[in-house]
Protein backbone atom coordinates (compact mmCIF):
# COMPACT_ATOMS: atom_id res chain seq x y z
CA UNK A 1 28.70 -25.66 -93.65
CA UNK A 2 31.45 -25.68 -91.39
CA UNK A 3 31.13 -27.77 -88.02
CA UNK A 4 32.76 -26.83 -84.91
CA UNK A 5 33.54 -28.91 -82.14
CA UNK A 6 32.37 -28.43 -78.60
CA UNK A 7 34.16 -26.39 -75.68
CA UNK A 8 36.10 -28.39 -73.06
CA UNK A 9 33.02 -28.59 -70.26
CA UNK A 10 36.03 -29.57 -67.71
CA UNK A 11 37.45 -26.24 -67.70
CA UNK A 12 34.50 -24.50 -67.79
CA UNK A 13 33.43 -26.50 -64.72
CA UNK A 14 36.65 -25.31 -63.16
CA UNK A 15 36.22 -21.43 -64.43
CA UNK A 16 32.84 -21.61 -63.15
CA UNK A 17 33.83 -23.20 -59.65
CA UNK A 18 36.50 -20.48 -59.03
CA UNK A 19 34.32 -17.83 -60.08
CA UNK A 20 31.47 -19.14 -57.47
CA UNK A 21 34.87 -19.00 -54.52
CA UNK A 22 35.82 -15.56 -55.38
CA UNK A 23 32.16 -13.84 -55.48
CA UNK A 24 31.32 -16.09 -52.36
CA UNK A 25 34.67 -14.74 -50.39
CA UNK A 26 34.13 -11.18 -51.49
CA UNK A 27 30.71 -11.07 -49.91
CA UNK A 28 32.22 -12.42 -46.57
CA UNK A 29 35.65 -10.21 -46.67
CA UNK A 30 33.81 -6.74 -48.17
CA UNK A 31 31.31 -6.55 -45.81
CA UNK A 32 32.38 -4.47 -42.94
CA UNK A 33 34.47 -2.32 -45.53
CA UNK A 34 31.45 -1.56 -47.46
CA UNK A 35 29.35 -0.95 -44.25
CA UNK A 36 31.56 1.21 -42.81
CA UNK A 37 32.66 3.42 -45.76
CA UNK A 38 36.49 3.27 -45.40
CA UNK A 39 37.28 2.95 -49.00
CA UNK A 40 35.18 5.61 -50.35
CA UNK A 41 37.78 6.96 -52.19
CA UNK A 42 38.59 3.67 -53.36
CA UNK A 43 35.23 3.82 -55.83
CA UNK A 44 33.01 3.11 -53.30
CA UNK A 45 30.61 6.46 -53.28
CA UNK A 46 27.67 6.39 -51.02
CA UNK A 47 28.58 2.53 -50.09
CA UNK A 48 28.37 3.66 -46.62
CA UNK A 49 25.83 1.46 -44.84
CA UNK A 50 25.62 -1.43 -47.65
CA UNK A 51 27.10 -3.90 -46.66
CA UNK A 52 26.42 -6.18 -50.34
CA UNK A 53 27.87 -3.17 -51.99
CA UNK A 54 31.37 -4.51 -53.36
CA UNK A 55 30.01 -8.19 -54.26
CA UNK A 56 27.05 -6.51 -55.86
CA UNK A 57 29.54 -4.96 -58.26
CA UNK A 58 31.19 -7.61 -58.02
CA UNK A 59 28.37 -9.78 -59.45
CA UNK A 60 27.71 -7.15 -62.15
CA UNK A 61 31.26 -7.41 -63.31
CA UNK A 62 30.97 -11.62 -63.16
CA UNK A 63 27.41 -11.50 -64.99
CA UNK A 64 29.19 -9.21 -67.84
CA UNK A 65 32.82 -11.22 -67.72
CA UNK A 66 30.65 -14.92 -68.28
CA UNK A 67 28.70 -12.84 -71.65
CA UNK A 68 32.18 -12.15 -72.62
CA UNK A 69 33.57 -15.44 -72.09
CA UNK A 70 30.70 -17.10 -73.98
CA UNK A 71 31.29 -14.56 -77.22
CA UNK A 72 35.14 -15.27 -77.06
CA UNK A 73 34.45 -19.05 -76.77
CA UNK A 74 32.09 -18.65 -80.08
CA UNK A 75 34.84 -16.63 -82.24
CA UNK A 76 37.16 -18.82 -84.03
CA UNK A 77 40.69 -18.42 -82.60
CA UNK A 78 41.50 -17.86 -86.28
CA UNK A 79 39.71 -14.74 -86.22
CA UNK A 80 42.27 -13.55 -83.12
CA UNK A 81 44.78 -14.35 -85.49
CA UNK A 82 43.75 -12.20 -88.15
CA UNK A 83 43.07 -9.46 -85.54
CA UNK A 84 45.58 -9.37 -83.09
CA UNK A 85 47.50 -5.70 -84.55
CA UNK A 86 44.26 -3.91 -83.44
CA UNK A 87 44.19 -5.08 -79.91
CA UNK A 88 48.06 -4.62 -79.49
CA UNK A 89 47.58 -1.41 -80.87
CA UNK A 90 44.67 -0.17 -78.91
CA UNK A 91 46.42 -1.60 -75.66
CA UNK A 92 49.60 0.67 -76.70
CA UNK A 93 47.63 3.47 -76.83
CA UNK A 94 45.49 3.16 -73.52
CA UNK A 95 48.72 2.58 -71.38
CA UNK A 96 50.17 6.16 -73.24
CA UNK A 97 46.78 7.50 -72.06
CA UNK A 98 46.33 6.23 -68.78
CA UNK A 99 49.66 8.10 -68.13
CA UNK A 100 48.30 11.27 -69.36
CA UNK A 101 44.76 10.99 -68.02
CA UNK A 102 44.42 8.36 -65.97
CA UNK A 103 43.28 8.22 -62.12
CA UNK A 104 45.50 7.65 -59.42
CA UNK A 105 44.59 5.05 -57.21
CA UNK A 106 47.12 2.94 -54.62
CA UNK A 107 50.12 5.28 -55.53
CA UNK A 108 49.43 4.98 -59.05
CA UNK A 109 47.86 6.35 -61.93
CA UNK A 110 46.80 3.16 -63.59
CA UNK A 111 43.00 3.39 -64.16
CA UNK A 112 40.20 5.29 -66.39
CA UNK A 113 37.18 5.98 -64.38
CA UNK A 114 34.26 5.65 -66.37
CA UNK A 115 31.36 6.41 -63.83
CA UNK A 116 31.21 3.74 -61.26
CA UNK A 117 33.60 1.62 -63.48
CA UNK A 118 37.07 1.50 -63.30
CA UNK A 119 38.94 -0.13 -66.14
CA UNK A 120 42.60 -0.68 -65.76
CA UNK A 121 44.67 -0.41 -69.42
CA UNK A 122 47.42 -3.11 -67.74
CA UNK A 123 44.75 -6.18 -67.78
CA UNK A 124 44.46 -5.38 -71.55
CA UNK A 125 47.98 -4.84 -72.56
CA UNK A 126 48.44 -8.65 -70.82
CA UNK A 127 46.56 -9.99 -73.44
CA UNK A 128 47.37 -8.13 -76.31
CA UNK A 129 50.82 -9.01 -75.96
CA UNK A 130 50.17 -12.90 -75.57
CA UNK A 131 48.29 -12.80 -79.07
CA UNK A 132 50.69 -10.31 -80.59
CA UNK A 133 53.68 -12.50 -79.44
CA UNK A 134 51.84 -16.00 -80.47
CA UNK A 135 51.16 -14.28 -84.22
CA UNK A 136 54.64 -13.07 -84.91
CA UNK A 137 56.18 -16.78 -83.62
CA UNK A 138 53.70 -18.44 -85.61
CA UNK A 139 54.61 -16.36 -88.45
CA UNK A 140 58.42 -16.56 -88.48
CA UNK A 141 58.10 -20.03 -87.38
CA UNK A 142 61.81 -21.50 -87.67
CA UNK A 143 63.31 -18.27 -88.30
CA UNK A 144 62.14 -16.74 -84.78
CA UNK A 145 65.31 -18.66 -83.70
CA UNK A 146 67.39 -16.56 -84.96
CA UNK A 147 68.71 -13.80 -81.94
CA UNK A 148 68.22 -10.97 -84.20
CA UNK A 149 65.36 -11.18 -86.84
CA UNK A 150 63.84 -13.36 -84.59
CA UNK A 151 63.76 -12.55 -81.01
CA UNK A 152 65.00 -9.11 -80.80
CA UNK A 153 61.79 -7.55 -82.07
CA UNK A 154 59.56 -9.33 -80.18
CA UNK A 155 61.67 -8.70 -77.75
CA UNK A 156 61.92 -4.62 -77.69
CA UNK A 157 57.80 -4.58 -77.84
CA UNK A 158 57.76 -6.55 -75.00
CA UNK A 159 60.46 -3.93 -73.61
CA UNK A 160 58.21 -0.94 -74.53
CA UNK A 161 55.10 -2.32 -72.72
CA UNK A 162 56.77 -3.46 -69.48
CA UNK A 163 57.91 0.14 -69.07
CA UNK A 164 55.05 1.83 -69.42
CA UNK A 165 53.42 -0.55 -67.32
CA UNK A 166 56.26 -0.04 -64.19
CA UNK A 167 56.29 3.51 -64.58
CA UNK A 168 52.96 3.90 -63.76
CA UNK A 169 54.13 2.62 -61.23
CA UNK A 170 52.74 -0.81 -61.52
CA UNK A 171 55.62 -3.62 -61.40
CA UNK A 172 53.09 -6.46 -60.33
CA UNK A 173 50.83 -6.16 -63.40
CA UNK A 174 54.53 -5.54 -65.16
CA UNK A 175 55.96 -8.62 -63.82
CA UNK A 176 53.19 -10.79 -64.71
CA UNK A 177 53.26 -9.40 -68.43
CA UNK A 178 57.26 -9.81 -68.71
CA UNK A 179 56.90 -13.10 -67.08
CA UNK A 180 54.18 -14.58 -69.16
CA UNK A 181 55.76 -13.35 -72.10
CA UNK A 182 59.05 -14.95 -71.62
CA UNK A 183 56.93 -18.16 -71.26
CA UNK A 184 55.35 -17.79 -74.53
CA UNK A 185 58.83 -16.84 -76.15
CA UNK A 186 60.62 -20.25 -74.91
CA UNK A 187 57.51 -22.34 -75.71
CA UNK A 188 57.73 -20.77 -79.23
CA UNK A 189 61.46 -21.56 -79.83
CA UNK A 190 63.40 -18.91 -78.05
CA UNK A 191 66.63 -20.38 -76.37
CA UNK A 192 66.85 -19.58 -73.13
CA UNK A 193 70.22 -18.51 -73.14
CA UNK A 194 69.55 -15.69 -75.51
CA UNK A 195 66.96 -14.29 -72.99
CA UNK A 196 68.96 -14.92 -69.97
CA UNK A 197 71.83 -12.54 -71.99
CA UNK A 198 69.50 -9.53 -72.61
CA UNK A 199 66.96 -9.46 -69.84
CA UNK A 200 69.44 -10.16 -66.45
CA UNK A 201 71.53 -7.31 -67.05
CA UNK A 202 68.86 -4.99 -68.25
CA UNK A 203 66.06 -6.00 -65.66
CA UNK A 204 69.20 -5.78 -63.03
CA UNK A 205 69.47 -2.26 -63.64
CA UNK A 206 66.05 -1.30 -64.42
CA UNK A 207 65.39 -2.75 -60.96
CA UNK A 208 68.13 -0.82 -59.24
CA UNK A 209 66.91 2.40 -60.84
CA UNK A 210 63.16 1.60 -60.10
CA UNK A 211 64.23 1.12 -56.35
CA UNK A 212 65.98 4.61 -56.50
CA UNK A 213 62.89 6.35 -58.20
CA UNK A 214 60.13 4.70 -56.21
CA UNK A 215 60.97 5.04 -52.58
CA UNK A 216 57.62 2.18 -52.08
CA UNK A 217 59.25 -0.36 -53.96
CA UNK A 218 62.75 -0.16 -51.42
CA UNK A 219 59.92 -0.28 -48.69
CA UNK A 220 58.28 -3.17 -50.11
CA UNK A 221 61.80 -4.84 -50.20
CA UNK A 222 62.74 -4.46 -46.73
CA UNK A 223 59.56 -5.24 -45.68
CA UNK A 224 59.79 -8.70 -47.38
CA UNK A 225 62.96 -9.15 -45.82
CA UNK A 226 61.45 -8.19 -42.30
CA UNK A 227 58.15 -7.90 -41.56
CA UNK A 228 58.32 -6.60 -38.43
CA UNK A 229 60.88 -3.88 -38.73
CA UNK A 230 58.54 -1.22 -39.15
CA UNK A 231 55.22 -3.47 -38.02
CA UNK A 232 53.21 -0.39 -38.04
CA UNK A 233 54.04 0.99 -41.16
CA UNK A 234 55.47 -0.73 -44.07
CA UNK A 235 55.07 -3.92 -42.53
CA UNK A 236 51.67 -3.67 -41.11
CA UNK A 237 49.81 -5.48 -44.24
CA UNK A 238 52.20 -8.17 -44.42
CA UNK A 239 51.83 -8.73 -40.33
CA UNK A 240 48.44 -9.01 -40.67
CA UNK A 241 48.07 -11.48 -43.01
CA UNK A 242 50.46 -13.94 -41.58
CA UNK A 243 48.19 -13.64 -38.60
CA UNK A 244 44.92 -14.48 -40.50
CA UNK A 245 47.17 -17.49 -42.48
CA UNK A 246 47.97 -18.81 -38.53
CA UNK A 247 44.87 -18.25 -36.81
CA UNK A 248 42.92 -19.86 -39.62
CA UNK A 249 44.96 -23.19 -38.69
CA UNK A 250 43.97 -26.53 -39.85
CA UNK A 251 39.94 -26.64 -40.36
CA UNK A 252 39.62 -22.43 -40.17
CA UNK A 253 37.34 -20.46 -38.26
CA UNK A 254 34.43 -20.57 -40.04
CA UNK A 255 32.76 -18.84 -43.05
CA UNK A 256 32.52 -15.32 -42.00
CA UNK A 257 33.74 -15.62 -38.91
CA UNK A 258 37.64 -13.71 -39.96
CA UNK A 259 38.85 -11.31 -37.75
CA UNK A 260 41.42 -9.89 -39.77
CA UNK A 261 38.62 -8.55 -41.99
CA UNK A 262 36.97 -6.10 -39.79
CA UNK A 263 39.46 -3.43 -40.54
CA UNK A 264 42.78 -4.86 -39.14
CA UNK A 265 43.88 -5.94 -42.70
CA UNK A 266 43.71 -3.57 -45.45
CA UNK A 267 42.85 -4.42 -48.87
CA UNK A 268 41.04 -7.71 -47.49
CA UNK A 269 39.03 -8.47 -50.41
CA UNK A 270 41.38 -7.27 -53.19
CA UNK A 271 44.73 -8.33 -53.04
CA UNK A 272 44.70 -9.96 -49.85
CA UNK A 273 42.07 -12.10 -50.19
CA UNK A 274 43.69 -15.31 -49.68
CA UNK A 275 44.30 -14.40 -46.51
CA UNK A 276 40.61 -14.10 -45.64
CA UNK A 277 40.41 -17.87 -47.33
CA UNK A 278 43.06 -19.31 -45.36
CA UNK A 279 41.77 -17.95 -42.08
CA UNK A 280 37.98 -18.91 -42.64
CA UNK A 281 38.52 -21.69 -44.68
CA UNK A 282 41.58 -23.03 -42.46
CA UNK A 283 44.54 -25.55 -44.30
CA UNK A 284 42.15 -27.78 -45.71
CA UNK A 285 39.79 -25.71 -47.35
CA UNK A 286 43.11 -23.67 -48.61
CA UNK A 287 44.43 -26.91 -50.16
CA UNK A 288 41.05 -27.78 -52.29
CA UNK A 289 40.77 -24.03 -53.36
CA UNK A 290 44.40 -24.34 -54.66
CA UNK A 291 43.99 -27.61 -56.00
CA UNK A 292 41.12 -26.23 -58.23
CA UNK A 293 43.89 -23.80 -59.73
CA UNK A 294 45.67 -26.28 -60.47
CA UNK A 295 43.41 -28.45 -62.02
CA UNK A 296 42.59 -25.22 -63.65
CA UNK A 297 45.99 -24.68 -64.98
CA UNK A 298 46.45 -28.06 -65.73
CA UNK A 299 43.06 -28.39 -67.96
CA UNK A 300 44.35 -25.29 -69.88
CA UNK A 301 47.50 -26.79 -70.67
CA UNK A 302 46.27 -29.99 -71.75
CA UNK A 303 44.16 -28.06 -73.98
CA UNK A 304 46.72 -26.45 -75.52
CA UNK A 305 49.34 -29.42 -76.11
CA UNK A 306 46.36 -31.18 -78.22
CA UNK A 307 46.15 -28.16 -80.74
CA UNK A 308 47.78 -28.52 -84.30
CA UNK A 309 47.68 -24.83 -84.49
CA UNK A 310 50.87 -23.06 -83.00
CA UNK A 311 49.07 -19.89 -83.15
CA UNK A 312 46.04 -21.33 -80.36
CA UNK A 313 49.10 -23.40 -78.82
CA UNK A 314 50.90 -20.45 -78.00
CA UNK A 315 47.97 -18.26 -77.05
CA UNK A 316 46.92 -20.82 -74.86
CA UNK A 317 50.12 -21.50 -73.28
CA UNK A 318 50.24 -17.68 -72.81
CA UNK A 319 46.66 -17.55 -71.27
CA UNK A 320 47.36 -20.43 -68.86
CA UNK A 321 51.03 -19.05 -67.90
CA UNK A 322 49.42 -15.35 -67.12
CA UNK A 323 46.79 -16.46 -65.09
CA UNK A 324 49.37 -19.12 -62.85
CA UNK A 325 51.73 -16.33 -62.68
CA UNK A 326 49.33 -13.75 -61.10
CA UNK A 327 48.34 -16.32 -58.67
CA UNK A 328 51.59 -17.36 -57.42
CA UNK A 329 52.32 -13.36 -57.10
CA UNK A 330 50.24 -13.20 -55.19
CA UNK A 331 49.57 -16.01 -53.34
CA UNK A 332 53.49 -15.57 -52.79
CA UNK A 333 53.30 -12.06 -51.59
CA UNK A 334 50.45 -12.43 -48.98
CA UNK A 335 52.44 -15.57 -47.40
CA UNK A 336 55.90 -13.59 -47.33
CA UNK A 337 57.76 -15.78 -49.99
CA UNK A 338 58.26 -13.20 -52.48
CA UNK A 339 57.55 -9.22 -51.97
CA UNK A 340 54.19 -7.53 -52.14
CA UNK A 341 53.84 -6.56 -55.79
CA UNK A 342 49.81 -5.55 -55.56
CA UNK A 343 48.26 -8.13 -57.92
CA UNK A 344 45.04 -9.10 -57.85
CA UNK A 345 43.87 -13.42 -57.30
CA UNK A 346 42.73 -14.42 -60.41
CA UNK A 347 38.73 -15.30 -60.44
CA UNK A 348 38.37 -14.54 -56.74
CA UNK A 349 39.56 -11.12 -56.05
CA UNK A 350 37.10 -7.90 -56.23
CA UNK A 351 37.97 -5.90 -59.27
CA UNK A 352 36.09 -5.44 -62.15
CA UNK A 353 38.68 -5.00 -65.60
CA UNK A 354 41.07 -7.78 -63.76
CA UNK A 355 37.93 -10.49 -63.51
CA UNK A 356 36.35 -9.45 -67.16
CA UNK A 357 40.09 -9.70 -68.73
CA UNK A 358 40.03 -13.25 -66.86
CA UNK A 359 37.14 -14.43 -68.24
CA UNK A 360 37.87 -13.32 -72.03
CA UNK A 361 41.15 -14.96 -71.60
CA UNK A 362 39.07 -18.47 -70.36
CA UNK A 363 37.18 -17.68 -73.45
CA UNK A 364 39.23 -17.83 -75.85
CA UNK A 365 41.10 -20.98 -74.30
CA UNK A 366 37.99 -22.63 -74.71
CA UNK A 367 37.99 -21.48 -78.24
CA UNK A 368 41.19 -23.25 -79.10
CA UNK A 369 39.80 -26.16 -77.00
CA UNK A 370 36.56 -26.28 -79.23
CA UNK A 371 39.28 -26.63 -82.10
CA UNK A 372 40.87 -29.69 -80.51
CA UNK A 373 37.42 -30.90 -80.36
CA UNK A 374 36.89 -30.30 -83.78
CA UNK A 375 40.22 -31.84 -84.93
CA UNK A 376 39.77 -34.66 -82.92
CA UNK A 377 36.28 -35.30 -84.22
CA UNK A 378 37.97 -34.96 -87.91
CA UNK A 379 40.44 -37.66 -86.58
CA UNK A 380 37.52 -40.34 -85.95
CA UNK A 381 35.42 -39.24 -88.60
């Protein structure tokens, strides 16, 4: 009978710590949205007059991410490895049909709506492309060196889901793919110059013509650059949340006590949740929830530099570097240092497909980390 070794109880500490932040915060920033009914056409129905009604979901979608999590951390990682052309596959085909029959939400057509449920292909697609790229490294092995056998096909499926990710339009959730895929690619050999060659002058002029096609994406540019040139339009969001990051100040102004929330700033317990944090929480309690991300991210990757497996290396490294890079989108985007891209907080943001994603990913880090435990028991033994 074959033993296995334990999960890593540090990071599920830490997942299970963030988890308790982000339901807590969306109960205190979806309130008076739920109560008052303004997103009803964001999925909210007959929320009008429940004030629980988004962290209610929001607990059902926690409740069903943490069953997940627990069957991901029971599979061996070997049997993702065996696997991995079925969920690439079935990602390909929900972003083709998410463009065909999808629902349009936020300017674009990026979700199915399944009842009450909204699932959003893009969360999938992340990672199905982190185990597709961490299989075909592993398999090639030296060889993935090599510009074209190696990283040019890699490279062009990468290319094919970024695209039909933007065009939804989506760039964020295309950002964060390209990005933690580029990760994965250099921790797996891939010299950096060879990347640098291909994507600048593509991703130059895919920019340039996304910017022509989508007039919100020139908007969301100008709007980084200046704030308050149009501070009732474009720039409204971005206003408002630098005033909830400066009235919140050193020590906050108390749980539940933001003013931002009750309808000034849109999208309060979504994308701009930090925000809410900073203002209720203050600098201090903004510090400790970041420093729990990092201890997050730091757990993950310590987990993954202990594996002998370069399959669960890289699929770690790829788990860890998508879940950093959404934060820091948009953590950066709420705070002005890099434009609003529409990303969702990791863990702590309402949104059901985005938190259950999360917590499969978590799951099967702590799959590869039950491996390290295993080899390192072996080690002893």
């Amino acid at each position: 009978m074959k033993t296995r070794g334990v999960p890593d109880f540090v990071l599920l500490i830490l997942t299970a710590l963030l988890l308790g932040i982000g339901v807590t915060m969306v109960l205190s920033a979806s309130s008076i949205y739920a109560y008052t009914g303004v997103y009803t056409s964001r999925g909210c129905g007959i929320c009008n007059g429940d004030e629980l009604f988004f962290v209610k979901k929001q607990i059902m979608w926690a409740v069903l991410g943490i069953i997940a999590m627990l069957v991901a951390m029971n599979i061996p990682f070997s049997f993702y490895k065996r696997n991995f052309r079925w969920i690439v596959v079935g990602s390909f085909v929900l972003l083709l049909l998410v463009l065909a029959v999808g629902s349009e939400g936020k300017g674009a057509q990026s979700w199915f709506k399944l009842g009450g449920a909204s699932i959003q292909p893009a969360e999938i697609a992340k990672l199905g492309i982190i185990l597709y790229l961490a299989a075909i490294i592993d398999k090639k092995g030296d060889r993935f060196r090599q510009f074209k056998s190696g990283l040019i096909p890699p490279l062009v499926v990468t290319g094919i889901f970024f695209v039909l990710i933007a065009i939804q339009p989506d760039l964020g959730s295309a950002a964060v793919l390209l990005g933690t895929a580029a990760l994965v690619m250099i921790c797996g050999g891939a010299r950096i110059s060879h990347l640098f060659m291909l994507t600048v002058p593509i991703g130059s002029l895919f920019l340039a013509s996304y910017v022509t096609l989508y007039s919100h994406a020139l908007s969301r540019l100008t709007t980084f650059m200046d704030p308050w040139s149009d501070p009732m339009g474009a720039g409204w969001q971005l206003k408002q949340s630098l005033f909830a990051l400066a009235h919140g100040g050193l020590s906050g102004v108390g749980f539940g006590k933001s003013v931002q929330k009750y309808l000034y700033l849109p999208e309060a317990h979504t994308d701009f949740i930090f925000s809410i944090i900073a203002e209720e929480l203050g600098f201090i309690g903004t510090v400790l929830f970041l420093l729990l991300y990092i201890l997050f991210l730091l757990r993950g990757l310590q987990i993954c530099l202990r594996c002998k497996d370069t399959f669960a290396t890289l699929v770690g490294v790829g788990i860890v570097s998508m879940i950093g890079l959404q934060a820091l989108i948009n953590i950066g985007g709420v705070t002005g240092a890099l434009p609003l891209t529409g990303v969702t907080l990791p863990f702590i943001s309402y949104g059901g497909s985005s938190l259950l994603i999360t917590l499969v990913s978590t799951g099967i880090l702590l799959s590869v980390s039950r491996e390290v435990s295993k080899q390192k028991a072996a080690a002893n033994a």
